[in-house]
Protein backbone atom coordinates (compact mmCIF):
# COMPACT_ATOMS: atom_id res chain seq x y z
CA UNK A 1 94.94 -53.56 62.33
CA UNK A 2 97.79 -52.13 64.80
CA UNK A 3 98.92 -48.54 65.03
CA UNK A 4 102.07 -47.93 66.44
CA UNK A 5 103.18 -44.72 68.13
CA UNK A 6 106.59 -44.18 69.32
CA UNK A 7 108.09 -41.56 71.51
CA UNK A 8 111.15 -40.65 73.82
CA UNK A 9 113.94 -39.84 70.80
CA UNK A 10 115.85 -36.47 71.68
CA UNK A 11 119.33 -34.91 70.85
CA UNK A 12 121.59 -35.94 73.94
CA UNK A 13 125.22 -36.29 74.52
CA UNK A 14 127.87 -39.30 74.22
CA UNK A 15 127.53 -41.35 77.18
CA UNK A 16 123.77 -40.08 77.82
CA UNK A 17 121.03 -42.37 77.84
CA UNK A 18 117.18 -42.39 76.62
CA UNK A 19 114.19 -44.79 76.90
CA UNK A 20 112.02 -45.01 73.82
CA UNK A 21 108.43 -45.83 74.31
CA UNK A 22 105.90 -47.55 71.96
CA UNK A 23 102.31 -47.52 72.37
CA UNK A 24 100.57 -50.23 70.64
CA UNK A 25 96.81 -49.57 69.59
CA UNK A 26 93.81 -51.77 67.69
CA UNK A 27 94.22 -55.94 67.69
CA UNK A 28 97.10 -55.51 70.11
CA UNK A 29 95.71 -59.17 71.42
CA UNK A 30 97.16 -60.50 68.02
CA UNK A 31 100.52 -59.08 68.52
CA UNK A 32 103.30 -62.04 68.90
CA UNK A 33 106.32 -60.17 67.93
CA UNK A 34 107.90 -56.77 68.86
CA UNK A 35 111.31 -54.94 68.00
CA UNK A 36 112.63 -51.99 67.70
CA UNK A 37 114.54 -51.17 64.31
CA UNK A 38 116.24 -48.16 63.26
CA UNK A 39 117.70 -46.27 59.96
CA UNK A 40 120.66 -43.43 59.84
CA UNK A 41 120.78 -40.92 57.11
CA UNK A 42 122.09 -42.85 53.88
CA UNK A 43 122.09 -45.95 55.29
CA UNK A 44 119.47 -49.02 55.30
CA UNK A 45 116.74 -50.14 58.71
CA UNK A 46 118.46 -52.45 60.75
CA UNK A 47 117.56 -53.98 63.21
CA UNK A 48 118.18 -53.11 66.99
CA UNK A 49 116.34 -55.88 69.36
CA UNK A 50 113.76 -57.88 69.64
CA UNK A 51 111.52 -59.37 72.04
CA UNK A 52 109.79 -62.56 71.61
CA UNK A 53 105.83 -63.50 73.26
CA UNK A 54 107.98 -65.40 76.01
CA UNK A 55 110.34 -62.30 76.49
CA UNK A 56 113.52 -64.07 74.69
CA UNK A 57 115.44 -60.92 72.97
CA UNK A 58 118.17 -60.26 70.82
CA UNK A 59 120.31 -57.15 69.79
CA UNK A 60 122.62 -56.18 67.18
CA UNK A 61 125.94 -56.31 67.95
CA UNK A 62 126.64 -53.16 68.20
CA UNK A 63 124.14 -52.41 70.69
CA UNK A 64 124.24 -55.90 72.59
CA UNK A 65 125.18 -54.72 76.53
CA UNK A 66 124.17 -51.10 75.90
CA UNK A 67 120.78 -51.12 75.12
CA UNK A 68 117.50 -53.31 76.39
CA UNK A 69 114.20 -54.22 74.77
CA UNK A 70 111.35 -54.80 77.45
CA UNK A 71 107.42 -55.17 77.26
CA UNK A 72 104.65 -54.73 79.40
CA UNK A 73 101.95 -56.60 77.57
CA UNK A 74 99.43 -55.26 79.98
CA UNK A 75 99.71 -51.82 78.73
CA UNK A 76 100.60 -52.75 75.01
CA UNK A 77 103.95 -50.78 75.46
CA UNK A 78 107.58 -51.75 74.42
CA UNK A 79 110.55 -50.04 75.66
CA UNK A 80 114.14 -49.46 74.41
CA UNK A 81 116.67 -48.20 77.28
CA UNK A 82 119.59 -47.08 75.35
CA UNK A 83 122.61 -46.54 77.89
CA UNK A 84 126.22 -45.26 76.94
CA UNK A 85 125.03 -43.60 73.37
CA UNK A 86 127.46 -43.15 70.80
CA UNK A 87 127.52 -40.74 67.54
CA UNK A 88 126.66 -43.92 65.18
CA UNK A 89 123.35 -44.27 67.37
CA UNK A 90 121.78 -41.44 65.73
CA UNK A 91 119.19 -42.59 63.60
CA UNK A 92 115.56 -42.68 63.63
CA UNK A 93 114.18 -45.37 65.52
CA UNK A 94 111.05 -47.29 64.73
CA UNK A 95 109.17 -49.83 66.43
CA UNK A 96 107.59 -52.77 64.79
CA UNK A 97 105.07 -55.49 65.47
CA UNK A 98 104.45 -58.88 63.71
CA UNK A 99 100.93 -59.83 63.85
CA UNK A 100 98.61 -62.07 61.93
CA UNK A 101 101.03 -62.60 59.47
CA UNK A 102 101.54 -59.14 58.70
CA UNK A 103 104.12 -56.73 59.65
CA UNK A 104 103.41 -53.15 61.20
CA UNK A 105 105.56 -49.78 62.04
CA UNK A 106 105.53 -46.34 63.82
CA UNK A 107 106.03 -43.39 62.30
CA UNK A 108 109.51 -43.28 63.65
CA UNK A 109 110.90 -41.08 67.04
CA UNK A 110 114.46 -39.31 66.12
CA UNK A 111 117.06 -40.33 68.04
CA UNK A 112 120.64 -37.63 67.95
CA UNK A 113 123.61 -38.17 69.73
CA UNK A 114 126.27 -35.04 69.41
CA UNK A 115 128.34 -33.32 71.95
């Protein structure tokens, strides 16, 4: 089992930026696969980035050169630095982890951007 906690999500203003943080807990040694993922009121869990066991990653478009996924394995933490934050980012974000064939989430950290 892996519990994920994530934190960091506030309200702050176009242009601002924020670094989400989640804390992985429990068989974090069988972990292979992290992202983060998030959902806006009304509208489906997409997801954001990615970051593979050798530290490839990949974003959605409309985050790609805004935001960055990073890990630091030795802590069991991911990270999401979100830079230049639109409206359309608000959302709650959630962090995921693939491991042992099954697929675990946080609770979810609310993320609001509004002048």
């Amino acid at each position: 089992q892996v519990q994920l906690v994530e934190t960091g999500g506030d309200l702050v203003h176009p242009g601002g930026s924020l670094r989400l943080t989640c804390a992985a807990s429990g068989s974090t040694a069988s972990i292979y696969g992290m992202a983060w993922y998030r959902q806006a009121p009304g509208k489906q869990r997409e997801l954001v980035a990615l970051i593979t066991p050798n530290t490839d990653t990949n974003y959605a478009d409309s985050v790609r050169g805004r935001f960055t996924i990073s890990r630091n394995s030795a802590r069991n933490r991911w990270y999401l630095q979100m830079n230049s934050l639109i409206p359309e980012d608000t959302a709650v974000y959630y962090c995921n982890a693939q491991a042992r064939g099954r697929t675990y989430w946080g609770q979810g950290t609310q993320v609001t951007v509004s002048s």
